[in-house]
N, C-alpha and C. Protein backbone atom coordinates (compact mmCIF):
# COMPACT_ATOMS: atom_id res chain seq x y z
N UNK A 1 120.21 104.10 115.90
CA UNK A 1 119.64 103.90 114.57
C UNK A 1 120.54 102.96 113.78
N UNK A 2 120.15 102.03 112.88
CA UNK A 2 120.69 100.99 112.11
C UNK A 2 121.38 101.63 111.16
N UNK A 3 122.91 101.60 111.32
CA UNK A 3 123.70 102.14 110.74
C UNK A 3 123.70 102.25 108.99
N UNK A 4 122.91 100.85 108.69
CA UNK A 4 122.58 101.14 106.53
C UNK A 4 121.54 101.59 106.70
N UNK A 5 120.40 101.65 107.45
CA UNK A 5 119.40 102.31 107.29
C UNK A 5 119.49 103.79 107.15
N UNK A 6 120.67 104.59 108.16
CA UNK A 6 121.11 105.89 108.57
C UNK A 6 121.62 106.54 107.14
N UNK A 7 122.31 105.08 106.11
CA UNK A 7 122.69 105.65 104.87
C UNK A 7 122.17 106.04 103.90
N UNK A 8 120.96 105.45 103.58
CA UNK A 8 119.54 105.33 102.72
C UNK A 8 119.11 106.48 102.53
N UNK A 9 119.01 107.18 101.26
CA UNK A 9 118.60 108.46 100.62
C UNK A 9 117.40 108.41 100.79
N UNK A 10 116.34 109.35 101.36
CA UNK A 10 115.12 109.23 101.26
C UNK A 10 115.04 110.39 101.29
N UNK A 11 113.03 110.65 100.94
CA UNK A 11 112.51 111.83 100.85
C UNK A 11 111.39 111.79 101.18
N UNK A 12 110.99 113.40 101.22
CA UNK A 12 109.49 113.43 102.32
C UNK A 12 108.46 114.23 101.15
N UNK A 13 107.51 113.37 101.26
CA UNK A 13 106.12 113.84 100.73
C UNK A 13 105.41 113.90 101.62
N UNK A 14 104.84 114.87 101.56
CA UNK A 14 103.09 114.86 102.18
C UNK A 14 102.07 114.35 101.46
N UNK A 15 101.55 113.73 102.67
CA UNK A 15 100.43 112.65 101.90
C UNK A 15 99.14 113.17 102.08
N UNK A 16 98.03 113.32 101.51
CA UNK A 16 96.83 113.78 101.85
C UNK A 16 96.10 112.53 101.84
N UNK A 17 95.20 111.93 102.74
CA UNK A 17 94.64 110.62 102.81
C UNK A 17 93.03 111.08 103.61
N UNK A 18 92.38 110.90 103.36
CA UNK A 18 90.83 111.11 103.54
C UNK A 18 90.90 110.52 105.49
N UNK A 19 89.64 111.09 105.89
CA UNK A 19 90.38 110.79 107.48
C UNK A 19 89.98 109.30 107.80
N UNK A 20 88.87 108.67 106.88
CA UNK A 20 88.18 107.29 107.84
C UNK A 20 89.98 106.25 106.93
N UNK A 21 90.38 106.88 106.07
CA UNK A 21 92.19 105.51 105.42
C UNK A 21 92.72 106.08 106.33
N UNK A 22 92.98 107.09 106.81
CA UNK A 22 94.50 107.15 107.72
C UNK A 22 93.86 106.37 108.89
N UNK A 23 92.69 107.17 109.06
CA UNK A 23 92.39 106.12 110.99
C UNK A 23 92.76 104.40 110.40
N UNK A 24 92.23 103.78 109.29
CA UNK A 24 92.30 102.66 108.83
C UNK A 24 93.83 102.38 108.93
N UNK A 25 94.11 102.78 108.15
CA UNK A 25 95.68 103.19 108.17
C UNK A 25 96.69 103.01 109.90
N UNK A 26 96.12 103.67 110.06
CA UNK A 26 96.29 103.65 111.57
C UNK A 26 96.77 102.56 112.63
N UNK A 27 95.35 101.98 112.17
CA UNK A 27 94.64 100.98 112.99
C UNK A 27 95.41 99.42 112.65
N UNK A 28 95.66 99.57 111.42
CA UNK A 28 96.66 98.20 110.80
C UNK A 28 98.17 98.54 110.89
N UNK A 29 98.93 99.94 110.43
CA UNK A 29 100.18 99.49 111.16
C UNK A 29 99.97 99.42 112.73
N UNK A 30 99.28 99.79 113.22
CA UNK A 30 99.31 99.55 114.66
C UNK A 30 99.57 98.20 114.80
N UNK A 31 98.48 97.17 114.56
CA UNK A 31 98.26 95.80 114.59
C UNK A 31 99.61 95.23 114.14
N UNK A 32 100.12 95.57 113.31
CA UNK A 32 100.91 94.81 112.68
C UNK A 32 102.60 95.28 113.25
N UNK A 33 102.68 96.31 114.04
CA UNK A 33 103.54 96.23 114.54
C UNK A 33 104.61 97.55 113.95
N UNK A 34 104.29 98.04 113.05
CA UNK A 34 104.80 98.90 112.16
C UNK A 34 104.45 100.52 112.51
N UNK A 35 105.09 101.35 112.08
CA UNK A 35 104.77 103.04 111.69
C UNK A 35 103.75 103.07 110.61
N UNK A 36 102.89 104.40 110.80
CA UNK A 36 102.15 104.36 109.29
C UNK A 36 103.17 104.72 108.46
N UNK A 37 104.36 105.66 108.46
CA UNK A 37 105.69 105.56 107.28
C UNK A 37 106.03 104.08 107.35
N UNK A 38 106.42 102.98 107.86
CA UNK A 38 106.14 101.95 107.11
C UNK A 38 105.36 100.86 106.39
N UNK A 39 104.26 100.96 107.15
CA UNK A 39 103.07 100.62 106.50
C UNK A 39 102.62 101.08 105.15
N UNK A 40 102.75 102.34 105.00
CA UNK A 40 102.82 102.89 103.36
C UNK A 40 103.74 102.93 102.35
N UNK A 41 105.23 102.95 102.94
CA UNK A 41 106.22 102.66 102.25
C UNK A 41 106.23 101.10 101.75
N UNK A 42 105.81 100.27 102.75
CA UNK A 42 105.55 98.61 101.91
C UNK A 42 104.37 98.38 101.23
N UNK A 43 103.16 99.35 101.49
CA UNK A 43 102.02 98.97 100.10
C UNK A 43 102.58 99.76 99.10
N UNK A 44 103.19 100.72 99.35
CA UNK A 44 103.75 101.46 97.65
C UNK A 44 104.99 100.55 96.78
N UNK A 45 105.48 99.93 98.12
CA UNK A 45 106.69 98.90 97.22
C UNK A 45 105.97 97.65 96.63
N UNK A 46 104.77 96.93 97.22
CA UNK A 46 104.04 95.96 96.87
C UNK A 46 103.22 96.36 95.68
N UNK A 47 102.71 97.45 95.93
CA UNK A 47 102.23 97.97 94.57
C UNK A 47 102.90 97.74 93.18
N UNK A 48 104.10 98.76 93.74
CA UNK A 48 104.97 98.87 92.06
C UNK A 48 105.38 97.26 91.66
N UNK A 49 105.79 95.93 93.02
CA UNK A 49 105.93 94.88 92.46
C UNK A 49 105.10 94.59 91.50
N UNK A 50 104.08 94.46 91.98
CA UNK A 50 102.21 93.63 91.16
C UNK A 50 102.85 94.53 90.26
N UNK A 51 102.46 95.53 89.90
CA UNK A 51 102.54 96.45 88.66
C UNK A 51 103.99 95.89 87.77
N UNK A 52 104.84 96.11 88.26
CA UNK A 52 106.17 95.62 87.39
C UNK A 52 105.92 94.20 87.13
N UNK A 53 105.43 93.35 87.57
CA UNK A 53 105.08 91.86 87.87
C UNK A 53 104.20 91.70 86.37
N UNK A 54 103.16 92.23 86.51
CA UNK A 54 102.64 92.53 85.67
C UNK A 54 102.47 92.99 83.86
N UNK A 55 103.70 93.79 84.19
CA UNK A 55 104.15 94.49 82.77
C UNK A 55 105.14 93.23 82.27
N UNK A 56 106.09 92.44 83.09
CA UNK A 56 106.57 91.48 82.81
C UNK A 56 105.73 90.83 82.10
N UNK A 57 104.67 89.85 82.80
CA UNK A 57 103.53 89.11 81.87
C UNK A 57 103.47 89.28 80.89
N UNK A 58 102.82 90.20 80.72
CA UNK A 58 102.57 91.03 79.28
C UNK A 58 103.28 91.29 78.52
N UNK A 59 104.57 91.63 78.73
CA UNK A 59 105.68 91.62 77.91
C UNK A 59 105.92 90.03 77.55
N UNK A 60 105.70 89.50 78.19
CA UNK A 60 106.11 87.79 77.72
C UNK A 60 105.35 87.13 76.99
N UNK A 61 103.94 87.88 77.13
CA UNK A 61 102.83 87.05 76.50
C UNK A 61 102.70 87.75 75.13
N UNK A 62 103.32 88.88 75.06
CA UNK A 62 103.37 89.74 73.43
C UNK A 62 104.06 88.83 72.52
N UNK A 63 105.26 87.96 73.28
CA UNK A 63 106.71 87.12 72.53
C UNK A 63 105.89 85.97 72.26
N UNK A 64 104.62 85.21 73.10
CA UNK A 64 104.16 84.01 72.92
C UNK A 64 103.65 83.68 71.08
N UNK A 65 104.00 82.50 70.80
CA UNK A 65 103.66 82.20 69.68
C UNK A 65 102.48 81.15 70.10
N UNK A 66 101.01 81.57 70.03
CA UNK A 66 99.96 80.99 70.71
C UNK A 66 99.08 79.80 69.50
N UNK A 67 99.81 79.57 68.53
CA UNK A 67 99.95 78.95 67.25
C UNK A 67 100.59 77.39 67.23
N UNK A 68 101.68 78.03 67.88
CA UNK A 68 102.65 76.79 68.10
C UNK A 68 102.01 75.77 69.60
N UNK A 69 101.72 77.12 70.07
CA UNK A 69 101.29 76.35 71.83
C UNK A 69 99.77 75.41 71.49
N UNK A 70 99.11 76.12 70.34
CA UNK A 70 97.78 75.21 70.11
C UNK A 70 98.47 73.83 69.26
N UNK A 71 99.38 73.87 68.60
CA UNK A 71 99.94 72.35 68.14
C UNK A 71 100.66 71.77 68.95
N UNK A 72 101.37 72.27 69.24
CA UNK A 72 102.02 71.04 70.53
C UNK A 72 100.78 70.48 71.76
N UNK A 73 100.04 70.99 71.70
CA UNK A 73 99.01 71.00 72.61
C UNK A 73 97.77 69.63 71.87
N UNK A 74 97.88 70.28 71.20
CA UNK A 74 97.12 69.19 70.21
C UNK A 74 97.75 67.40 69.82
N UNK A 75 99.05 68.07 70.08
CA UNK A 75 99.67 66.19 69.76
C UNK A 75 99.30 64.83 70.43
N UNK A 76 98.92 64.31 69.61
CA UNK A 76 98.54 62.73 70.64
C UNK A 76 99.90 62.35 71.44
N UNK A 77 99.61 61.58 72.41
CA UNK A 77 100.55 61.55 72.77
C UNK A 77 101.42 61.10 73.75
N UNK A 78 102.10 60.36 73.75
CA UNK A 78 103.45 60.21 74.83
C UNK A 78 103.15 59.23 75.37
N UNK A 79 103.82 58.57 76.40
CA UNK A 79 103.78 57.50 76.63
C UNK A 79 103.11 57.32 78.23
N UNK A 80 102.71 56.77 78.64
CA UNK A 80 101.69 57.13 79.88
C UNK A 80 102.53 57.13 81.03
N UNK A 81 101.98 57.58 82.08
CA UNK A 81 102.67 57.57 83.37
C UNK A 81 103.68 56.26 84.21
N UNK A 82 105.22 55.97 84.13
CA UNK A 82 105.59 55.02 84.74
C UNK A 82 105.43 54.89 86.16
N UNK A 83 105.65 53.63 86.50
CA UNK A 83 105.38 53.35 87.95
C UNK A 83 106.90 54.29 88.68
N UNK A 84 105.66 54.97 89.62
CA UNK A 84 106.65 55.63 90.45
C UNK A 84 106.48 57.34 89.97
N UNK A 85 105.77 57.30 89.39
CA UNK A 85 105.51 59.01 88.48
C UNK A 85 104.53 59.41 89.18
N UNK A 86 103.55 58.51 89.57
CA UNK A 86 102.16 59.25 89.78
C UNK A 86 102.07 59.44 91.11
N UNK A 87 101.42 60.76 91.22
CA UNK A 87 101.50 61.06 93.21
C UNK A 87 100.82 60.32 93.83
N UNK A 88 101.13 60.01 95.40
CA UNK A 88 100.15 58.83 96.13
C UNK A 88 98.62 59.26 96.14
């Protein structure tokens, strides 16, 4: 066994999962090469990302001053693309 893995605090829940997700369940860590304990341990970590991912956004978009972003947005403006700026 992988000696930092051997160090790693973990804990055991029982999972109750309806029978046609676990066979599902099943059937994709199989494919993919994985345990269903890891197969569920990485959609619950992918989960909380999106979710934390998420609350980030939103926390950033509370700070947005969407006032300022419509005037700068609005400015005529700037000087046009130099040679060598524009993609082939």
């Amino acid at each position: 066994m992988n000696e930092a893995r051997a160090k790693r605090p973990t804990q055991n829940y029982a999972l109750r999962l309806p029978a046609s997700l676990k066979a599902e369940v099943e059937r994709v860590a199989h494919d993919e090469g994985a345990s269903i304990n890891q197969f569920i341990a990485t959609a619950v970590a992918e989960k909380l990302a999106a979710l934390k991912t998420a609350a980030y956004f939103a926390e950033k978009r509370a700070l947005a001053d969407f006032e300022a972003f419509d005037r700068i947005m609005a400015r005529s403006g700037g000087q046009p693309p130099q040679n060598g700026d524009r993609l082939p």
